[in-house]
C-alpha atoms as a PDB file:
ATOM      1  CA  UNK A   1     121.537 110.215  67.636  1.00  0.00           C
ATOM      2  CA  UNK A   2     119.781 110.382  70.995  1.00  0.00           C
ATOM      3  CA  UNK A   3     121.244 112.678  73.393  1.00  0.00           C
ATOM      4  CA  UNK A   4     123.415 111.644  76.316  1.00  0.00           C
ATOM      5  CA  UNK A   5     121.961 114.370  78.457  1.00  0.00           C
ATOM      6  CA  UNK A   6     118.426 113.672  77.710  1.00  0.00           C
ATOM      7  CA  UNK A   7     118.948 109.524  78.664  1.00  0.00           C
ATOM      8  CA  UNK A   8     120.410 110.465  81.608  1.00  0.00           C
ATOM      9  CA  UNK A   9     117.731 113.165  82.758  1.00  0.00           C
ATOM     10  CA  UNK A  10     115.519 110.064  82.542  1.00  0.00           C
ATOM     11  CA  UNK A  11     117.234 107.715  84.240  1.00  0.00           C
ATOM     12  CA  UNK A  12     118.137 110.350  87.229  1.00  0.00           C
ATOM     13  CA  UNK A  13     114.235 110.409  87.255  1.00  0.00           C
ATOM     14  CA  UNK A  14     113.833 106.493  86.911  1.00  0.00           C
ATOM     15  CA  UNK A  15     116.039 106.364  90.114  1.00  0.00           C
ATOM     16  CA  UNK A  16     114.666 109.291  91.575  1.00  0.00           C
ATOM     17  CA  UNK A  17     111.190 107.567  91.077  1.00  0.00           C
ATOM     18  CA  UNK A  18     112.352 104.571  92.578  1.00  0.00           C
ATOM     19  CA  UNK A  19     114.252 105.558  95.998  1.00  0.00           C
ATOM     20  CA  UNK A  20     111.474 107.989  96.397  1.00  0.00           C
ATOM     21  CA  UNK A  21     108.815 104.748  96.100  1.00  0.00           C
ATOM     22  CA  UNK A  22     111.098 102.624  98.735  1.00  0.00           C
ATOM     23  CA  UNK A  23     111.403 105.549 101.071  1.00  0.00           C
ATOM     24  CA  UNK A  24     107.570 105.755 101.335  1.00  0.00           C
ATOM     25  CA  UNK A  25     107.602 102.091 101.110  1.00  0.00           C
ATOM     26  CA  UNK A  26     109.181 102.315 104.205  1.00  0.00           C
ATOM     27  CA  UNK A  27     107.504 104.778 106.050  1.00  0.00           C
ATOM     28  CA  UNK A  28     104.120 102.819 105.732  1.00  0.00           C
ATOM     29  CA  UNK A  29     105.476  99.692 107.058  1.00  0.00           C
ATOM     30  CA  UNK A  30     106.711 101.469 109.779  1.00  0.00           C
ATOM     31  CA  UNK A  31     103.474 102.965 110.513  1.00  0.00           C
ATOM     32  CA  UNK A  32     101.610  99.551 109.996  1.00  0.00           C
ATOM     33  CA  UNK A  33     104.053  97.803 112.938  1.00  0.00           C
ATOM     34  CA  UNK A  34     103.678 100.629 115.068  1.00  0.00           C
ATOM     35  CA  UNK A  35      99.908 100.206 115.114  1.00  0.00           C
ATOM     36  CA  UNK A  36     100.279  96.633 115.074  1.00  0.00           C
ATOM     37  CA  UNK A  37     102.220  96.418 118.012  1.00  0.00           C
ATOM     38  CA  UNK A  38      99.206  98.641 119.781  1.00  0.00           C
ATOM     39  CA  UNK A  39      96.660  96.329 118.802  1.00  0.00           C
ATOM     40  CA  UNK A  40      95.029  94.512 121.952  1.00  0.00           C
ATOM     41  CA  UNK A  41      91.990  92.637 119.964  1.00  0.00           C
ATOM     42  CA  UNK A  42      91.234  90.774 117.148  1.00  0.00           C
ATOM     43  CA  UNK A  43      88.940  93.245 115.693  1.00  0.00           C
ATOM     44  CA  UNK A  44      91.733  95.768 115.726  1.00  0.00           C
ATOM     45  CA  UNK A  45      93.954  93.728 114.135  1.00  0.00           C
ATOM     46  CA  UNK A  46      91.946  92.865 111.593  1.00  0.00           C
ATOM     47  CA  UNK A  47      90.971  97.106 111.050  1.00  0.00           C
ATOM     48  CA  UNK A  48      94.772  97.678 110.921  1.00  0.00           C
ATOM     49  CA  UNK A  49      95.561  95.107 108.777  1.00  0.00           C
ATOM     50  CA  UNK A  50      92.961  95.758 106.520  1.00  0.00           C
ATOM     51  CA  UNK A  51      93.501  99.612 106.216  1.00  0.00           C
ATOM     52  CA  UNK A  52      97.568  98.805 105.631  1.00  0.00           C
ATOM     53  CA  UNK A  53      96.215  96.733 102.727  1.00  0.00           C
ATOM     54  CA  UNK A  54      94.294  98.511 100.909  1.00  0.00           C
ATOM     55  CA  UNK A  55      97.105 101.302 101.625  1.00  0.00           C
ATOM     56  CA  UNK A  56     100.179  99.551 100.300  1.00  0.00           C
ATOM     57  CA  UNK A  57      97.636  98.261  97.115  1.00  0.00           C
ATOM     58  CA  UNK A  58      96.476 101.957  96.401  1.00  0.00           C
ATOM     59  CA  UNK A  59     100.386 103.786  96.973  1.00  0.00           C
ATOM     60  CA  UNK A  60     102.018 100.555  94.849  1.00  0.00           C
ATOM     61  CA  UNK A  61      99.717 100.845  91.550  1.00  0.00           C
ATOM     62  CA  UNK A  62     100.309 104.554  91.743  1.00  0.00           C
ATOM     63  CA  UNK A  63     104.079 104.461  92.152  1.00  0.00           C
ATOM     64  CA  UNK A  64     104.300 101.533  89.764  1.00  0.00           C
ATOM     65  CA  UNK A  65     102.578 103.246  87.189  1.00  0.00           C
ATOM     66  CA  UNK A  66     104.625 106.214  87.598  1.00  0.00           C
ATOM     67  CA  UNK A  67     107.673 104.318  86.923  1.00  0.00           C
ATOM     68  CA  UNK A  68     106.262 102.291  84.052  1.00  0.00           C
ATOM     69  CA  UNK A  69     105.583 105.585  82.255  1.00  0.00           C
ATOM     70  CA  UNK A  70     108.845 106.951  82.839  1.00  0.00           C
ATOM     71  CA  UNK A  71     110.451 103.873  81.460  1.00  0.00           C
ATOM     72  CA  UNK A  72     107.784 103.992  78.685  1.00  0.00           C
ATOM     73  CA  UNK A  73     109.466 107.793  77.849  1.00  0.00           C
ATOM     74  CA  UNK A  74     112.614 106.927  78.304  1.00  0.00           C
ATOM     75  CA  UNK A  75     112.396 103.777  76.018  1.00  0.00           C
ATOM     76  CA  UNK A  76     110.681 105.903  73.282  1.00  0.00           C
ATOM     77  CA  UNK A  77     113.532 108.454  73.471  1.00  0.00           C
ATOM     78  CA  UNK A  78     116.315 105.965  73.616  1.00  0.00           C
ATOM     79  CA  UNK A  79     115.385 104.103  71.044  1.00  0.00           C
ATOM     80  CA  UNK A  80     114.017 106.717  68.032  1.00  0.00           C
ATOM     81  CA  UNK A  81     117.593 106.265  66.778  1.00  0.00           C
ATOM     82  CA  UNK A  82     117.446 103.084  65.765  1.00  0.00           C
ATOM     83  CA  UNK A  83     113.713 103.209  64.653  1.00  0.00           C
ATOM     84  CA  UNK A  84     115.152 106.614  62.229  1.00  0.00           C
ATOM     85  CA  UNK A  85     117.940 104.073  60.882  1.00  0.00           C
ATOM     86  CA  UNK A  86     115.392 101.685  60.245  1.00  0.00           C
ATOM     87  CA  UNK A  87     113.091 103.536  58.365  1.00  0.00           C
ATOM     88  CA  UNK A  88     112.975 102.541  54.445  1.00  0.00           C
ATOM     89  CA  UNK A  89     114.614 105.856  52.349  1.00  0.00           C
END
């Protein structure tokens, strides 16, 4: 059987994962409407935006990949029990 401890080291770092992802979420919006609020042309609002986009695209893929391959451990971990059971004797 699959180990209590061991599911919930993973999940602690699923959530981890996760806060740590909105925090920094957070921060770049921040940064983008404090910019944005500076912004006194059209060709400065169109730099800003473009650099925040590119920004949230790049930190997003990262951080969602990161999760996906905790999951992706965690699932394999969880679940070896029940592919073990499964397995013809």
């Amino acid at each position: 059987m699959t180990d209590l401890a061991s599911i919930q080291k993973h999940l602690t770092a699923i959530a981890k994962a996760q806060t740590d992802f909105a925090k920094s979420s957070f921060e770049v919006n921040k940064s983008y409407l404090e910019k944005l609020a500076a912004v006194k042309s059209p060709d400065k609002f169109i730099e800003v935006t473009t650099e925040y986009a590119k920004l949230a695209q790049n930190t997003c893929i990262a951080e969602v990949t990161k999760i996906g391959d905790l999951y992706k451990a965690f699932a394999k971990e969880a679940f070896i029990p029940f592919a073990s059971s499964s397995s013809p004797n």
